[in-house]
PDB file of N, CA and C in Angstrom:
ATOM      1  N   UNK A   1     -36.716  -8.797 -52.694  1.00  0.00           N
ATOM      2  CA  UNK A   1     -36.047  -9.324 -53.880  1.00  0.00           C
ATOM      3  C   UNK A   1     -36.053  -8.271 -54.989  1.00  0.00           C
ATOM      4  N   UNK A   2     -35.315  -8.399 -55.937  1.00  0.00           N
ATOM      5  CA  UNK A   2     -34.673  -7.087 -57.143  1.00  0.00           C
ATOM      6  C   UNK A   2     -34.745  -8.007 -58.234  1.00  0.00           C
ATOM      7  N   UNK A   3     -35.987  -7.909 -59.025  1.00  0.00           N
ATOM      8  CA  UNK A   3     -35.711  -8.977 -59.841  1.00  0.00           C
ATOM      9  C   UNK A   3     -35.537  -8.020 -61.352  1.00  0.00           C
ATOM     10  N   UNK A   4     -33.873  -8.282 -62.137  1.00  0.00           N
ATOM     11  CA  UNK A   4     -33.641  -7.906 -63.392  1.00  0.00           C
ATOM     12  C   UNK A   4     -33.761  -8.482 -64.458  1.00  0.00           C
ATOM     13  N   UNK A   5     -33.391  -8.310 -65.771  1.00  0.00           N
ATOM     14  CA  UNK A   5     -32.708  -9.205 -66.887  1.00  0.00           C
ATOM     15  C   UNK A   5     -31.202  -9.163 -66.585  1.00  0.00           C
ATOM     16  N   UNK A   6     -30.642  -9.923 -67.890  1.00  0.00           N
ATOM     17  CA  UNK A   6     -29.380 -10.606 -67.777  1.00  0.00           C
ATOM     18  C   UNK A   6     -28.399  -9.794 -67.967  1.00  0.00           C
ATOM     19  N   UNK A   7     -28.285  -8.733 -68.433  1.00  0.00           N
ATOM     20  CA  UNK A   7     -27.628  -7.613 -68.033  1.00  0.00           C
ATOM     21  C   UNK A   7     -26.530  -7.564 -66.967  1.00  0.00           C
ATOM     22  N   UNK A   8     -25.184  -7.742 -67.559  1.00  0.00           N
ATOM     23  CA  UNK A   8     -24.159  -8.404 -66.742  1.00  0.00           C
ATOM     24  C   UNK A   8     -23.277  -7.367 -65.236  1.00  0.00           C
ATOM     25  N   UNK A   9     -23.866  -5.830 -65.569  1.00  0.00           N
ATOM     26  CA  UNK A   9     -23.904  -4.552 -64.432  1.00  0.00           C
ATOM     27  C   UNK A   9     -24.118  -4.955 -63.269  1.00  0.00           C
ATOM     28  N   UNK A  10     -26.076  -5.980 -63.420  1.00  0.00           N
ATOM     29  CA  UNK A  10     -26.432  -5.337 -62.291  1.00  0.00           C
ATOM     30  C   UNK A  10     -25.688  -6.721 -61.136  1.00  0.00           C
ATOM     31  N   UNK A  11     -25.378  -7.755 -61.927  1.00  0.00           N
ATOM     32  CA  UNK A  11     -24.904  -8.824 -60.718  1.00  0.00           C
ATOM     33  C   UNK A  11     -24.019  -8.428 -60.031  1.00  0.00           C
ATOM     34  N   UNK A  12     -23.005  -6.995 -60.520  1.00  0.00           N
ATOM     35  CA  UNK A  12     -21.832  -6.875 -59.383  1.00  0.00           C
ATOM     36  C   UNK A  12     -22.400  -5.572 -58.559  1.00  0.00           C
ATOM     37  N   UNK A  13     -23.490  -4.831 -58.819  1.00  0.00           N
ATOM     38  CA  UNK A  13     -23.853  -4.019 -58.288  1.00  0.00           C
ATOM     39  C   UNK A  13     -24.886  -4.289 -56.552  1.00  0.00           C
ATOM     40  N   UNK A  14     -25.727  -5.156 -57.777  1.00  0.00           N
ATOM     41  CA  UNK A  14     -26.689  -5.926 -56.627  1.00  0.00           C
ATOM     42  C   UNK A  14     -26.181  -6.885 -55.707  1.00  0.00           C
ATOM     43  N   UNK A  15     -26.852  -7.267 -54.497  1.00  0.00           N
ATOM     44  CA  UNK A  15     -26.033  -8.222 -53.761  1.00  0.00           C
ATOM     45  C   UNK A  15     -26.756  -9.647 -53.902  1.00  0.00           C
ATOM     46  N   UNK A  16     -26.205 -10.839 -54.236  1.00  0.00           N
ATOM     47  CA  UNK A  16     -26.675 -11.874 -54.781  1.00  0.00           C
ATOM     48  C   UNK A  16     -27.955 -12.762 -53.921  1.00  0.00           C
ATOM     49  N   UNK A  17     -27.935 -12.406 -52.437  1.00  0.00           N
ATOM     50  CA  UNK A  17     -28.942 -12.962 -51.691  1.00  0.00           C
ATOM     51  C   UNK A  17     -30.423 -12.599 -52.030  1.00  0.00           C
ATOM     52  N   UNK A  18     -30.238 -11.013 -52.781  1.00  0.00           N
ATOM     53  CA  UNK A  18     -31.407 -10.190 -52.942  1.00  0.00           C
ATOM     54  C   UNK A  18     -31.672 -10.340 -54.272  1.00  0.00           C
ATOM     55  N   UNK A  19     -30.593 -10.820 -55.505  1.00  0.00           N
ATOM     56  CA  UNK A  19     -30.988 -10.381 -56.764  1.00  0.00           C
ATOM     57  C   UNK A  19     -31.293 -11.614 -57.411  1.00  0.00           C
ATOM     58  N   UNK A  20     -32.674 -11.803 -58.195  1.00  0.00           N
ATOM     59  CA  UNK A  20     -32.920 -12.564 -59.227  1.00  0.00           C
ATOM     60  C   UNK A  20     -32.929 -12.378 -60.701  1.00  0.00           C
ATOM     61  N   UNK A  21     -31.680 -12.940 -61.382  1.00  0.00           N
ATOM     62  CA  UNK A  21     -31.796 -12.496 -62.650  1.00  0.00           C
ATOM     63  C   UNK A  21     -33.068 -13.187 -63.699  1.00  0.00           C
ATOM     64  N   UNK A  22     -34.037 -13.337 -64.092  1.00  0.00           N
ATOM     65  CA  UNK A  22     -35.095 -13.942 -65.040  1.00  0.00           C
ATOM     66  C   UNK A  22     -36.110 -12.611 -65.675  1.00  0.00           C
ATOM     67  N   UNK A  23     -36.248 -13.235 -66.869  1.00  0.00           N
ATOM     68  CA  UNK A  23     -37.234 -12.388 -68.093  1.00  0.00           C
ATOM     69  C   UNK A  23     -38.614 -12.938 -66.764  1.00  0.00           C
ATOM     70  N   UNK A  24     -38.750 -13.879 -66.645  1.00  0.00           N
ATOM     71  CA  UNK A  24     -40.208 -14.197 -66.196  1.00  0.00           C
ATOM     72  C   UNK A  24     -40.902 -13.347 -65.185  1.00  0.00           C
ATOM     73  N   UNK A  25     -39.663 -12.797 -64.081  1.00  0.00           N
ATOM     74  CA  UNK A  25     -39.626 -11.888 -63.286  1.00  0.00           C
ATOM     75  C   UNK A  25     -39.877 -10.002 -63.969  1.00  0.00           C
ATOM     76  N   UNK A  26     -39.848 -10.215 -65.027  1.00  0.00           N
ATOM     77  CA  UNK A  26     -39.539  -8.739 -65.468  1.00  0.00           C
ATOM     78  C   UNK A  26     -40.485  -8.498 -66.865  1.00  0.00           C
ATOM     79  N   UNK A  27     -41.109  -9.749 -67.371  1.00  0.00           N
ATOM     80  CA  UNK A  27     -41.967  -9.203 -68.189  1.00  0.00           C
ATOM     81  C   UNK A  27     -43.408  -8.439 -68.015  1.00  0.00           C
ATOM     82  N   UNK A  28     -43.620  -8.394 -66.643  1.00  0.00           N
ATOM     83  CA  UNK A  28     -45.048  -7.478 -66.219  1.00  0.00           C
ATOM     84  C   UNK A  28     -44.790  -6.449 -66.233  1.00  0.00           C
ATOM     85  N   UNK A  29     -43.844  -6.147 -65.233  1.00  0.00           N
ATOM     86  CA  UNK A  29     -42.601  -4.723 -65.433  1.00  0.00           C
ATOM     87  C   UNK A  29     -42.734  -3.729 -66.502  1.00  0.00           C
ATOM     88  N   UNK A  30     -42.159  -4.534 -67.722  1.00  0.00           N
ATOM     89  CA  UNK A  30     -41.689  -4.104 -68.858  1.00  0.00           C
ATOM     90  C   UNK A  30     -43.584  -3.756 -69.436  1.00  0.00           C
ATOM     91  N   UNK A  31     -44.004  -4.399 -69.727  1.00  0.00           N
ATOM     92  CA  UNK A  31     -45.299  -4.161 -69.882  1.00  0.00           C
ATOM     93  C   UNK A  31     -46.037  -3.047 -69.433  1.00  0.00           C
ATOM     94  N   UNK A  32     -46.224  -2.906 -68.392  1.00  0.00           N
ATOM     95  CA  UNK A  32     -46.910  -1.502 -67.939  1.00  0.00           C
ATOM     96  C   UNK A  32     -46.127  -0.626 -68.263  1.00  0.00           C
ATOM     97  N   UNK A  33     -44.721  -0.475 -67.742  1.00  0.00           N
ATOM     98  CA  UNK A  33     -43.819   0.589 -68.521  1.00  0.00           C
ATOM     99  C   UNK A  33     -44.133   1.223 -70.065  1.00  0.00           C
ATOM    100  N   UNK A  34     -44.044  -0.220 -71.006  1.00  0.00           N
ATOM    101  CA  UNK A  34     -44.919   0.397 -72.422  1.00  0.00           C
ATOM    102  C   UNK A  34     -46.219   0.901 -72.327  1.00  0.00           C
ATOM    103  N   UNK A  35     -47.205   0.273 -71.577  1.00  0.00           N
ATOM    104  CA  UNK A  35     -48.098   0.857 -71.608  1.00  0.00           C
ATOM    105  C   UNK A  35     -48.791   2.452 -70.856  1.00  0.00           C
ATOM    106  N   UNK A  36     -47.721   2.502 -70.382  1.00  0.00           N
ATOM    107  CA  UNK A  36     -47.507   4.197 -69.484  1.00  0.00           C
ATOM    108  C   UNK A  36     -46.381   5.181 -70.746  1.00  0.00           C
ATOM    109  N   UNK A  37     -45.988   4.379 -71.186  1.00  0.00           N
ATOM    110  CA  UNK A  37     -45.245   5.339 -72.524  1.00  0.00           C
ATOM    111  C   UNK A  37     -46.094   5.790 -73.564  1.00  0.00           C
ATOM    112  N   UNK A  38     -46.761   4.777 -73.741  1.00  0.00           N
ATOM    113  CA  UNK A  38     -48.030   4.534 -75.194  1.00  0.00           C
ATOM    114  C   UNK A  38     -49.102   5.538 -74.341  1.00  0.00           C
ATOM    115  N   UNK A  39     -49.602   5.734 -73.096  1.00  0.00           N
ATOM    116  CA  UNK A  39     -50.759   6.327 -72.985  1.00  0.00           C
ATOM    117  C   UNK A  39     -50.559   7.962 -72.482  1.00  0.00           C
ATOM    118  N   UNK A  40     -49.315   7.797 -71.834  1.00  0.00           N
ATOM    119  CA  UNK A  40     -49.008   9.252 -71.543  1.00  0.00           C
ATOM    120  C   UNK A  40     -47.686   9.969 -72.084  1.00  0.00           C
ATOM    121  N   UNK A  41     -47.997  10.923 -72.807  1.00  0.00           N
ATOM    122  CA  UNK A  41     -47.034  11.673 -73.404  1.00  0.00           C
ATOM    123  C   UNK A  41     -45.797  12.285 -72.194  1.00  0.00           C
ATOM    124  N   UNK A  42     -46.207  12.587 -71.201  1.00  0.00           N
ATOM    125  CA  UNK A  42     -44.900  12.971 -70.260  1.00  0.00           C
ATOM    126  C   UNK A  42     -44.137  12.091 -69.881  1.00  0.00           C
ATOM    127  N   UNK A  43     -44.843  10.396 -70.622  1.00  0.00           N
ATOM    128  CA  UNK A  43     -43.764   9.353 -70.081  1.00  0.00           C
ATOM    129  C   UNK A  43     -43.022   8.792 -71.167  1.00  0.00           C
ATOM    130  N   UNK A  44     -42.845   9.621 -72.324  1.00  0.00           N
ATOM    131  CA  UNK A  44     -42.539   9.324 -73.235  1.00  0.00           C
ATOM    132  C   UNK A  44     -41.107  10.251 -73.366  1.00  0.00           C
ATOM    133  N   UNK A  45     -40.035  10.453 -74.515  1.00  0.00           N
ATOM    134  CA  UNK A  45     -38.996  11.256 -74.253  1.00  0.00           C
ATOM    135  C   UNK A  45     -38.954  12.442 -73.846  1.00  0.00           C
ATOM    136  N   UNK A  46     -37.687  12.790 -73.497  1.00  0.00           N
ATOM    137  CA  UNK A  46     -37.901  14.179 -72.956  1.00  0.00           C
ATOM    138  C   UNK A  46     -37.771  15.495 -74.400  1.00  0.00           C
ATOM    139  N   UNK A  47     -38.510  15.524 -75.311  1.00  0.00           N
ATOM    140  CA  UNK A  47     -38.210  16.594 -76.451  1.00  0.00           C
ATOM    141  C   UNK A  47     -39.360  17.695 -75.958  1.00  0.00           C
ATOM    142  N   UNK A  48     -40.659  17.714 -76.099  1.00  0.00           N
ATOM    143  CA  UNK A  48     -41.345  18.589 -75.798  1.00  0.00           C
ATOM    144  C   UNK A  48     -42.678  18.457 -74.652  1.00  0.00           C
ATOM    145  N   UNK A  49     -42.985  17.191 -74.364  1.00  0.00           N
ATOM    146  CA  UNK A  49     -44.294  16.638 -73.303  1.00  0.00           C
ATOM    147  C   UNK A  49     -42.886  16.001 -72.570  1.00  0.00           C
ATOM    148  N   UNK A  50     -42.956  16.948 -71.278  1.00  0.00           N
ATOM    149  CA  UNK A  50     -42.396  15.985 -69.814  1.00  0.00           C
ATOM    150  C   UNK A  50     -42.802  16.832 -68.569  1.00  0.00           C
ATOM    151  N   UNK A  51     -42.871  16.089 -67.318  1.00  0.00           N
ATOM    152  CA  UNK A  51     -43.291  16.634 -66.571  1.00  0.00           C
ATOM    153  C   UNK A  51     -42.637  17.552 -65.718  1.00  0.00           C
ATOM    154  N   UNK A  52     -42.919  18.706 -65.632  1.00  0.00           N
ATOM    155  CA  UNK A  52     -41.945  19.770 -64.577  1.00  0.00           C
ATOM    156  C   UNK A  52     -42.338  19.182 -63.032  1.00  0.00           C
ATOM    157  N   UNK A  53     -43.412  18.933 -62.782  1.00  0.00           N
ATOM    158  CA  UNK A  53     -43.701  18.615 -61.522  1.00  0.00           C
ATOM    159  C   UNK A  53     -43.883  17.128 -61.248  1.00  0.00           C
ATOM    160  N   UNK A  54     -43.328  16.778 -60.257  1.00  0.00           N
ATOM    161  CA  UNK A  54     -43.614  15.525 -59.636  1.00  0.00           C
ATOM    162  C   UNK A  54     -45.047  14.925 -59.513  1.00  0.00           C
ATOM    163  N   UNK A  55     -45.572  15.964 -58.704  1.00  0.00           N
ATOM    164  CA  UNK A  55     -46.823  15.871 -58.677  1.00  0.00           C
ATOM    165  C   UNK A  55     -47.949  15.652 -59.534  1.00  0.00           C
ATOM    166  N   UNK A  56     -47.784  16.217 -60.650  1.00  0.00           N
ATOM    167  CA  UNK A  56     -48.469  16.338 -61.760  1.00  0.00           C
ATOM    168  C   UNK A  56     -48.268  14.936 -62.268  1.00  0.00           C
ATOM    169  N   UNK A  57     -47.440  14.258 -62.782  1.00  0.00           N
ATOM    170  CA  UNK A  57     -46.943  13.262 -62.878  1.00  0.00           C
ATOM    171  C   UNK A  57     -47.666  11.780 -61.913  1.00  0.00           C
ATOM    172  N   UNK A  58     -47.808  11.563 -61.028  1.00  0.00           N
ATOM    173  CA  UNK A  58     -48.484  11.301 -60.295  1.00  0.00           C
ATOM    174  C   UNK A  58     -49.942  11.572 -60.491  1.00  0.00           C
ATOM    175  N   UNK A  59     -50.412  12.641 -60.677  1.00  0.00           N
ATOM    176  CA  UNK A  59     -52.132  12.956 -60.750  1.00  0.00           C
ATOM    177  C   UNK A  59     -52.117  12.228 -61.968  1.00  0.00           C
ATOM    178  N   UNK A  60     -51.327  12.260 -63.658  1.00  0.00           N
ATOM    179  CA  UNK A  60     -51.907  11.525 -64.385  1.00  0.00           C
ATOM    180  C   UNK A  60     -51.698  10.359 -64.485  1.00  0.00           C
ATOM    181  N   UNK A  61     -50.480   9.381 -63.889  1.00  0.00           N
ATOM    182  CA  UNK A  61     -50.582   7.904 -63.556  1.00  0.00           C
ATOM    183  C   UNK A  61     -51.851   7.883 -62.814  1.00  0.00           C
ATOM    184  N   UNK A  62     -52.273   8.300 -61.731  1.00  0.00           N
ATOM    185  CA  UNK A  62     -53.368   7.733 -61.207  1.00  0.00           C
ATOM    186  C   UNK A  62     -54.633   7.957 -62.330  1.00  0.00           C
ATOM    187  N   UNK A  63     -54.828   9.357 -63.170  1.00  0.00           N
ATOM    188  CA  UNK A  63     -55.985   9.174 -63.527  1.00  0.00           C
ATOM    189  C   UNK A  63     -56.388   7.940 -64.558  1.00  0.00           C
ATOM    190  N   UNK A  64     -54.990   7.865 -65.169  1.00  0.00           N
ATOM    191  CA  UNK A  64     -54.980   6.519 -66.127  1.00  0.00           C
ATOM    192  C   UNK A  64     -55.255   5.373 -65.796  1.00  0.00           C
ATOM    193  N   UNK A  65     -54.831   5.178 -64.637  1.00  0.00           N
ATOM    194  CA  UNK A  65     -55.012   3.896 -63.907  1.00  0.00           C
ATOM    195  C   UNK A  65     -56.531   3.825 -63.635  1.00  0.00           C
ATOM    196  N   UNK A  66     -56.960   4.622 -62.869  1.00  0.00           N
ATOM    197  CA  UNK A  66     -58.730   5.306 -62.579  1.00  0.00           C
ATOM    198  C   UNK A  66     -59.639   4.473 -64.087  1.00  0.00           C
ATOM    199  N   UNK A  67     -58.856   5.090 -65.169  1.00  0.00           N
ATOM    200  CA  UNK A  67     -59.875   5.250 -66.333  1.00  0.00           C
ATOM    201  C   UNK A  67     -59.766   3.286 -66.895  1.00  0.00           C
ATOM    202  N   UNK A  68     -58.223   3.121 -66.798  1.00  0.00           N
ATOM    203  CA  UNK A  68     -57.643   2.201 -67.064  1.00  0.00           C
ATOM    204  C   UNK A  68     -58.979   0.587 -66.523  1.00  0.00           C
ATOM    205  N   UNK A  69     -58.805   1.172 -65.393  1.00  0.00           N
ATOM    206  CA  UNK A  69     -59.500   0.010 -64.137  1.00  0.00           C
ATOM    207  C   UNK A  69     -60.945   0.155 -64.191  1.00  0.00           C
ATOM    208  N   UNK A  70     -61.556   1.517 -64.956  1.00  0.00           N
ATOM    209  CA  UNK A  70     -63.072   1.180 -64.368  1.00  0.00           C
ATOM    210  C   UNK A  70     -63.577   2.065 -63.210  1.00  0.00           C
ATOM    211  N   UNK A  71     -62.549   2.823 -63.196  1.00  0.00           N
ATOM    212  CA  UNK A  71     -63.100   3.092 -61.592  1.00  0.00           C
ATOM    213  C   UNK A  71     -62.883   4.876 -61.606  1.00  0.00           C
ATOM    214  N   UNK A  72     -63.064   5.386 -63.005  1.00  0.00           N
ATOM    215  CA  UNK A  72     -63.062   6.963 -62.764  1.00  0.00           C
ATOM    216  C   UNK A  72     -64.853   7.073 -63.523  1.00  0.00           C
ATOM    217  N   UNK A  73     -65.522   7.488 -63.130  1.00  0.00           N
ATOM    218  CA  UNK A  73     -66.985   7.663 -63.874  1.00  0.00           C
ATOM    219  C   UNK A  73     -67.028   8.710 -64.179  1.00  0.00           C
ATOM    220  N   UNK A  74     -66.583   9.728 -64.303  1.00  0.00           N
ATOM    221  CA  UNK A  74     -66.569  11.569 -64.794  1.00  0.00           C
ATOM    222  C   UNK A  74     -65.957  11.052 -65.900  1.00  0.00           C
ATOM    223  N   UNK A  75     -65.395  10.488 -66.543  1.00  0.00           N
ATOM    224  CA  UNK A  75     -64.704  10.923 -68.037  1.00  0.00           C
ATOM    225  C   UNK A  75     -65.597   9.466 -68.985  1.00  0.00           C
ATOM    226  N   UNK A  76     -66.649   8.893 -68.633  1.00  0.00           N
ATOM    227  CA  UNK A  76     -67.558   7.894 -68.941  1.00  0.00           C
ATOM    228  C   UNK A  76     -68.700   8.758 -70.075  1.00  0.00           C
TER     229      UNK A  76
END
């Protein structure tokens, strides 16, 4: 399932068996998204902090998540 907001694009894009349009579906979503904008600068615009590497990108979602959850003890 593809669950969006009401955004009238994605109903002719998406195929209707698969797509659920609801906020209820999409407010966790939206949430971590801010909160990956608010904590990491490469996820924020592209003017001067963005990531050249994929990878890199990846190492600091996880470390955030790590620190986020409890579960990195080196930066304690």
């Amino acid at each position: 399932m593809i669950a969006t907001d009401y955004w009238k694009p994605y109903s002719k894009i998406l195929p209707s068996y698969k797509h659920i349009q609801s906020k209820a579906e999409t407010f966790t979503v939206e949430g971590y998204n801010s909160f990956f904008r608010h904590s990491l600068a490469r996820m924020r615009r592209k003017t001067k902090c963005y990531s050249k590497s994929l990878k890199m990108l990846e190492y600091s979602i996880l470390l955030l998540m790590h620190k986020w959850n409890g579960t990195l003890s080196i930066l304690d």
